[in-house]
N, C-alpha and C. Protein backbone atom coordinates (compact mmCIF):
# COMPACT_ATOMS: atom_id res chain seq x y z
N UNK A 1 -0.52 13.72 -10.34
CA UNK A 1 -1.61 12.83 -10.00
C UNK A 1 -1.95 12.04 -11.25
N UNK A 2 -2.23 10.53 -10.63
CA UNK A 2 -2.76 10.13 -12.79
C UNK A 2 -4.18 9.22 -11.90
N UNK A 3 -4.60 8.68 -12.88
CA UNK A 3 -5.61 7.59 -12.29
C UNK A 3 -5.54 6.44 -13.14
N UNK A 4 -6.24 5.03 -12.61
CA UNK A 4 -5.87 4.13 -12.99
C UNK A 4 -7.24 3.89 -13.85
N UNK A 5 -7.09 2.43 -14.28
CA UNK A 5 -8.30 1.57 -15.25
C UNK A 5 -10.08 1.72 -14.50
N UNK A 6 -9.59 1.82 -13.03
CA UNK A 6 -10.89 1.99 -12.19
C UNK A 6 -11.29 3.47 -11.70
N UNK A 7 -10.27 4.66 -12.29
CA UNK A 7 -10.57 5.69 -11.71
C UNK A 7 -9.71 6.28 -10.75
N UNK A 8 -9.02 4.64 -10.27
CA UNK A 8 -8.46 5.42 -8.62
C UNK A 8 -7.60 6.57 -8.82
N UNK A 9 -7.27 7.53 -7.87
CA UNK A 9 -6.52 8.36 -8.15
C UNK A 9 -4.94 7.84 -6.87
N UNK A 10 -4.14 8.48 -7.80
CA UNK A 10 -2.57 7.76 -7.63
C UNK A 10 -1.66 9.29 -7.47
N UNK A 11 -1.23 9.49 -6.20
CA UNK A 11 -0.45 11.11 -6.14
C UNK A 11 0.58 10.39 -5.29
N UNK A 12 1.56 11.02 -5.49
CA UNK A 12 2.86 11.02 -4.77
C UNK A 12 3.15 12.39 -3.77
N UNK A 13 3.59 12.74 -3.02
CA UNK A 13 4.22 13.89 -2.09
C UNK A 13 5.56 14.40 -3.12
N UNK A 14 5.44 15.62 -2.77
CA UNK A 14 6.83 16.19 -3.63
C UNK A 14 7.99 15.24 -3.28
N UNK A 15 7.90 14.93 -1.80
CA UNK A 15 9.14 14.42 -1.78
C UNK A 15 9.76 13.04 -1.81
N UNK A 16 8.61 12.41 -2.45
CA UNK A 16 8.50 10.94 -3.32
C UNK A 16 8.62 10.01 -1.94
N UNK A 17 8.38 10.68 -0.39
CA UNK A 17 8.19 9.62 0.29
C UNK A 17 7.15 9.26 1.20
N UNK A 18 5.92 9.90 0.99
CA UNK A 18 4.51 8.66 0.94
C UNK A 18 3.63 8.87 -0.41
N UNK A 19 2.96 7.97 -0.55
CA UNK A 19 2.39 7.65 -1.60
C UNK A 19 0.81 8.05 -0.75
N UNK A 20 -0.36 8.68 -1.77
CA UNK A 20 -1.29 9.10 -1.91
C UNK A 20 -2.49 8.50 -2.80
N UNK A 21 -3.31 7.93 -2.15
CA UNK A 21 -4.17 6.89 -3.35
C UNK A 21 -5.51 7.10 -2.46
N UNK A 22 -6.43 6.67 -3.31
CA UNK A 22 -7.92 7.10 -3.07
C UNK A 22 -8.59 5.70 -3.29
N UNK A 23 -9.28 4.87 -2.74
CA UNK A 23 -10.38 3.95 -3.30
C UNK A 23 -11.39 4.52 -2.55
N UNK A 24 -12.59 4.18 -3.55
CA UNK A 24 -14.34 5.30 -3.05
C UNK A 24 -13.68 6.43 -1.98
N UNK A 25 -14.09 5.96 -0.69
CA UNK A 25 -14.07 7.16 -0.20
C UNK A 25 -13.02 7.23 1.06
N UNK A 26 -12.27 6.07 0.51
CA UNK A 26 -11.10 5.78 1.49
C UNK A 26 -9.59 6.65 1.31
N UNK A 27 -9.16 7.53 1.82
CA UNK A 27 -7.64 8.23 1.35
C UNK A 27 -6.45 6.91 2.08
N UNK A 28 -5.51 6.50 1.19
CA UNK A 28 -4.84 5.88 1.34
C UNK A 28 -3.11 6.60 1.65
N UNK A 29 -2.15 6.31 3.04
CA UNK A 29 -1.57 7.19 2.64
C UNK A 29 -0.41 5.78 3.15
N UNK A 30 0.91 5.74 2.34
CA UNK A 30 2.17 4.85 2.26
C UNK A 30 2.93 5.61 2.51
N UNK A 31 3.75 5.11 3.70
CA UNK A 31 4.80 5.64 3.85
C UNK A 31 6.08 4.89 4.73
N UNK A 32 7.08 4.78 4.55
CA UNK A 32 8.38 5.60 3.44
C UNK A 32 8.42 5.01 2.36
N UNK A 33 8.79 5.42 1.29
CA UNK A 33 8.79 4.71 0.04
C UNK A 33 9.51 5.82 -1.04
N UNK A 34 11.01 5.39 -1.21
CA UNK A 34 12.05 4.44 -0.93
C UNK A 34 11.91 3.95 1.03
N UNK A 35 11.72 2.59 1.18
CA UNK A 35 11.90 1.97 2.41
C UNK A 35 12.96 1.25 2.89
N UNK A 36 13.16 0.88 4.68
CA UNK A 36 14.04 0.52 5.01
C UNK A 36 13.80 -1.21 5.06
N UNK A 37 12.37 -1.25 5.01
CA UNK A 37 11.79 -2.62 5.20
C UNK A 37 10.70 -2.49 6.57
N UNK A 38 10.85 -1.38 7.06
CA UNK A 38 9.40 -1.02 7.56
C UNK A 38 8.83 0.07 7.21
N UNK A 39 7.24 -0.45 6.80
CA UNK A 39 6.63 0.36 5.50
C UNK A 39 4.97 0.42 6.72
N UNK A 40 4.33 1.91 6.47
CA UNK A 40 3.20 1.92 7.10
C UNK A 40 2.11 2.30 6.08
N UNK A 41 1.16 2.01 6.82
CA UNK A 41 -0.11 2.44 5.70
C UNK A 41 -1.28 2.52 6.60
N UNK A 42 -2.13 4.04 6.36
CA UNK A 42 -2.96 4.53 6.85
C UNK A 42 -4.20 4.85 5.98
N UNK A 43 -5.07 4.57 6.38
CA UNK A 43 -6.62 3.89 5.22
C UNK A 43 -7.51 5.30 6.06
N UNK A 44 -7.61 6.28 6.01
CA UNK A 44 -8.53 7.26 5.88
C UNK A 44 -9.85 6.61 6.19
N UNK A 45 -10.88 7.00 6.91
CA UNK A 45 -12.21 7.17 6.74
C UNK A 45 -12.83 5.28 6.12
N UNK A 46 -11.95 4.02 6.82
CA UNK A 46 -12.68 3.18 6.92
C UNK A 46 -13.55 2.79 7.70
N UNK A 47 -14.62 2.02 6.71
CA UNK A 47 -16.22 1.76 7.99
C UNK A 47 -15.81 0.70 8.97
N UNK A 48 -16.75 0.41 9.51
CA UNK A 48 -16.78 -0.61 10.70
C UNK A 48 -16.95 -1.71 9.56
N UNK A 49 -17.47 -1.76 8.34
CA UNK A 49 -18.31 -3.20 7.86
C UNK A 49 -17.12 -3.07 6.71
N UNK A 50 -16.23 -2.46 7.03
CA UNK A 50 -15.55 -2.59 5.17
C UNK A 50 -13.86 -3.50 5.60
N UNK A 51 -13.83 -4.41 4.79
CA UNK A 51 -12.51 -5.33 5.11
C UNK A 51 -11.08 -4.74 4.50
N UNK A 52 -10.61 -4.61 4.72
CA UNK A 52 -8.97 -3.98 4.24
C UNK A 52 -7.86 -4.87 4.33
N UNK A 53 -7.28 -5.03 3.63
CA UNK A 53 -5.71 -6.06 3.58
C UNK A 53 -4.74 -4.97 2.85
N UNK A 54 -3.47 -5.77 3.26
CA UNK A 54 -2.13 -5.31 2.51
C UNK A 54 -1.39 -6.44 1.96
N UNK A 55 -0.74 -6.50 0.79
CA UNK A 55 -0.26 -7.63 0.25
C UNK A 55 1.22 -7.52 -0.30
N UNK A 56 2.25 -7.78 -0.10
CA UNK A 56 3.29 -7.86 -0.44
C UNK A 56 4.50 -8.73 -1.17
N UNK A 57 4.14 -8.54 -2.45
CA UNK A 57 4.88 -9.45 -3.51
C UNK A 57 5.79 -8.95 -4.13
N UNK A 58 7.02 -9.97 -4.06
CA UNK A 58 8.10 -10.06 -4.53
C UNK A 58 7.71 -10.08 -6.27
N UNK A 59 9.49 -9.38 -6.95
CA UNK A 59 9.27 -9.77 -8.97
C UNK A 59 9.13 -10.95 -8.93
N UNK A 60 9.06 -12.15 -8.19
CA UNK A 60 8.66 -13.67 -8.04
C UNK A 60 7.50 -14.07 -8.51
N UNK A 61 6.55 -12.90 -7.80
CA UNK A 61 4.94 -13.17 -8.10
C UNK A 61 4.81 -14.32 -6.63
N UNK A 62 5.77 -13.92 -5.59
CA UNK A 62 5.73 -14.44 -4.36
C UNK A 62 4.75 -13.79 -3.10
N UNK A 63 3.74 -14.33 -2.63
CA UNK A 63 3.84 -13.31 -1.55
C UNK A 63 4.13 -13.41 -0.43
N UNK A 64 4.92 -12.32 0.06
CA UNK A 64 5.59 -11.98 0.91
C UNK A 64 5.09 -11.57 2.29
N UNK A 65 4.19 -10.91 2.30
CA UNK A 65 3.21 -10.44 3.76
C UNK A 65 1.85 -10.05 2.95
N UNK A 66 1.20 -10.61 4.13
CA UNK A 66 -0.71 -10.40 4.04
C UNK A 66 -1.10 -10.11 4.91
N UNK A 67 -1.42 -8.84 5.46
CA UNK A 67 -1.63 -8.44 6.17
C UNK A 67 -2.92 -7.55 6.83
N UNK A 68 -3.88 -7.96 7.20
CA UNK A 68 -5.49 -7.73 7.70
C UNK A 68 -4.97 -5.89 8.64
N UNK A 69 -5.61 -4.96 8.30
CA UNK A 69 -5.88 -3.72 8.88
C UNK A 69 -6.49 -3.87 10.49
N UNK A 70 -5.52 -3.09 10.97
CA UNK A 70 -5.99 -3.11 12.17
C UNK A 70 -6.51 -1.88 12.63
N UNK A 71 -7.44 -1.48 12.70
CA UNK A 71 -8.46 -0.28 12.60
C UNK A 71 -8.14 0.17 11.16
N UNK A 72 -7.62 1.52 11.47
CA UNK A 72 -6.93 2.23 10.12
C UNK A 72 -5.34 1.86 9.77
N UNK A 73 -4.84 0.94 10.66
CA UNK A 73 -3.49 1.20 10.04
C UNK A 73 -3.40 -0.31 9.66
N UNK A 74 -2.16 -0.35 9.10
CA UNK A 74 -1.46 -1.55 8.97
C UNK A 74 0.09 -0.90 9.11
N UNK A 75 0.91 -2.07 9.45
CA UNK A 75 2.31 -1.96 9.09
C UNK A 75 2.63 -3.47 8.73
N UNK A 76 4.00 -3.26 7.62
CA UNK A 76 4.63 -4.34 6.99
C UNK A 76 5.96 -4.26 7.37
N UNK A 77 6.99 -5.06 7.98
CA UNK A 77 7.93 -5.22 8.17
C UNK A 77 8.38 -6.66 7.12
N UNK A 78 9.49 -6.16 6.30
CA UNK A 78 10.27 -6.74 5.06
C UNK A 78 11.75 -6.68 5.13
N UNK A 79 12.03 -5.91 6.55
CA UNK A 79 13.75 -5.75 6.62
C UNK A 79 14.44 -6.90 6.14
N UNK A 80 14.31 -8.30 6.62
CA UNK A 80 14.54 -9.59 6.36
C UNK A 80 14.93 -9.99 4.60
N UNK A 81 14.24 -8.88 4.24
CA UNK A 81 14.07 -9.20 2.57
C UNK A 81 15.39 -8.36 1.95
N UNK A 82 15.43 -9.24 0.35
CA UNK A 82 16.73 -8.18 -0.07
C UNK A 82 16.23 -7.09 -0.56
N UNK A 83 16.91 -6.11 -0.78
CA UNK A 83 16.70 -4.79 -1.41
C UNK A 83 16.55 -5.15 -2.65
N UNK A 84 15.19 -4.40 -3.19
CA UNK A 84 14.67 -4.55 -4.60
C UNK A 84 13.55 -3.87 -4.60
N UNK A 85 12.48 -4.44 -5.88
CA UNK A 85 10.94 -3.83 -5.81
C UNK A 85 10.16 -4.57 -5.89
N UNK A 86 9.21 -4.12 -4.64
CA UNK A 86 8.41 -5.19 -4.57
C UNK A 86 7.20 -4.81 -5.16
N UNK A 87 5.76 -5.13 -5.00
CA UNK A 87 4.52 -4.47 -5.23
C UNK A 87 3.34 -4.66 -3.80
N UNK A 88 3.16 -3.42 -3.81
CA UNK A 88 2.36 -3.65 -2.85
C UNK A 88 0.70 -3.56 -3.26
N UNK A 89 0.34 -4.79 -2.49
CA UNK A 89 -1.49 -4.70 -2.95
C UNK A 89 -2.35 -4.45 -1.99
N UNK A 90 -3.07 -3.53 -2.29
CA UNK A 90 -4.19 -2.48 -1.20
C UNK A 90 -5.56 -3.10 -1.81
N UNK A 91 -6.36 -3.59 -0.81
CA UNK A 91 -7.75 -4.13 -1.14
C UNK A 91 -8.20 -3.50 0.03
N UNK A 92 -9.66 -2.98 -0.58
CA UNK A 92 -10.65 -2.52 0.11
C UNK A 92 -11.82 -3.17 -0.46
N UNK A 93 -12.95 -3.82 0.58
CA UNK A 93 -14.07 -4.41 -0.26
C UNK A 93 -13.33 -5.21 -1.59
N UNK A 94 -14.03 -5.01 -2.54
CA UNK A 94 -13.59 -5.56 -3.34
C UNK A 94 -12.72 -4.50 -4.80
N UNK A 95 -12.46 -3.88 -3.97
CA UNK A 95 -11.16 -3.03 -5.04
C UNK A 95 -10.22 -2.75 -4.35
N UNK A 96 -8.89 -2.50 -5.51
CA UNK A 96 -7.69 -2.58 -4.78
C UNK A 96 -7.10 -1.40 -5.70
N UNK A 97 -6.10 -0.98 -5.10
CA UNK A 97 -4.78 -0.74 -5.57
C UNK A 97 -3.35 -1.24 -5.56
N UNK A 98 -2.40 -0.93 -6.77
CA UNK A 98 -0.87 -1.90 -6.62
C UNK A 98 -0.38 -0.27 -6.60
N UNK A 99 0.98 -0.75 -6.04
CA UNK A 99 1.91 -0.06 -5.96
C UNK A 99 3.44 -0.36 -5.78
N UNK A 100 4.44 0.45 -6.96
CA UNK A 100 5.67 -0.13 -6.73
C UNK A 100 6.62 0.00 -5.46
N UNK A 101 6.81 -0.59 -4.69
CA UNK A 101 7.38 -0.23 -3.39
C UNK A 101 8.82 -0.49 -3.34
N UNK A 102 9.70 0.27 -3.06
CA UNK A 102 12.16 0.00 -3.12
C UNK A 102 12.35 -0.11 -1.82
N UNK A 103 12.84 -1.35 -1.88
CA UNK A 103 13.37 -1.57 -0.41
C UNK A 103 14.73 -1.07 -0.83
N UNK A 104 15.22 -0.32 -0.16
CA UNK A 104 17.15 -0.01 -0.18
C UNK A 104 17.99 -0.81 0.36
């Protein structure tokens, strides 16, 4: 587990395929990652009044998908894309988390 500049806390699964992240009181959970190019993400314990996105940028500094939460989930489909690393950006309110995401 490490945490970042804001606190957040950043855990991986033993078996390095979902990712584990915390903003306030939101559990964030990514998964598969190594991906095929469809990637999900499940936001724990969001309010009715709190806004959530997913953001997906290429080493370009391109972005790639923006994507608004639909209740608790989101999904990103990137199959289309080449295999590489992308970063994925998690906003809640007004804090976020990045994360390195491998498309295979």
């Amino acid at each position: 587990m490490s945490y970042d500049q804001d606190g957040v806390v950043n855990e991986e699964d033993e078996s390095g395929r979902e990712i584990k992240d915390s903003l306030e009181s939101n559990q964030i959970h990514i998964y598969p990652n190594p991906t095929d190019g469809h990637l999900s993400i499940r936001i724990d314990s969001l309010k009715k009044d709190q806004s959530a996105f997913a953001l997906l940028i290429d080493t370009d500094g391109k972005n790639i998908v923006y994507q608004y939460a639909n209740k608790n989930d989101i999904s990103i489909d990137f199959s289309d894309r080449d295999p590489g690393i992308y970063i994925l950006r998690i906003e809640i309110g007004n804090l976020n988390t990045e994360w390195k995401i491998i498309k295979k």
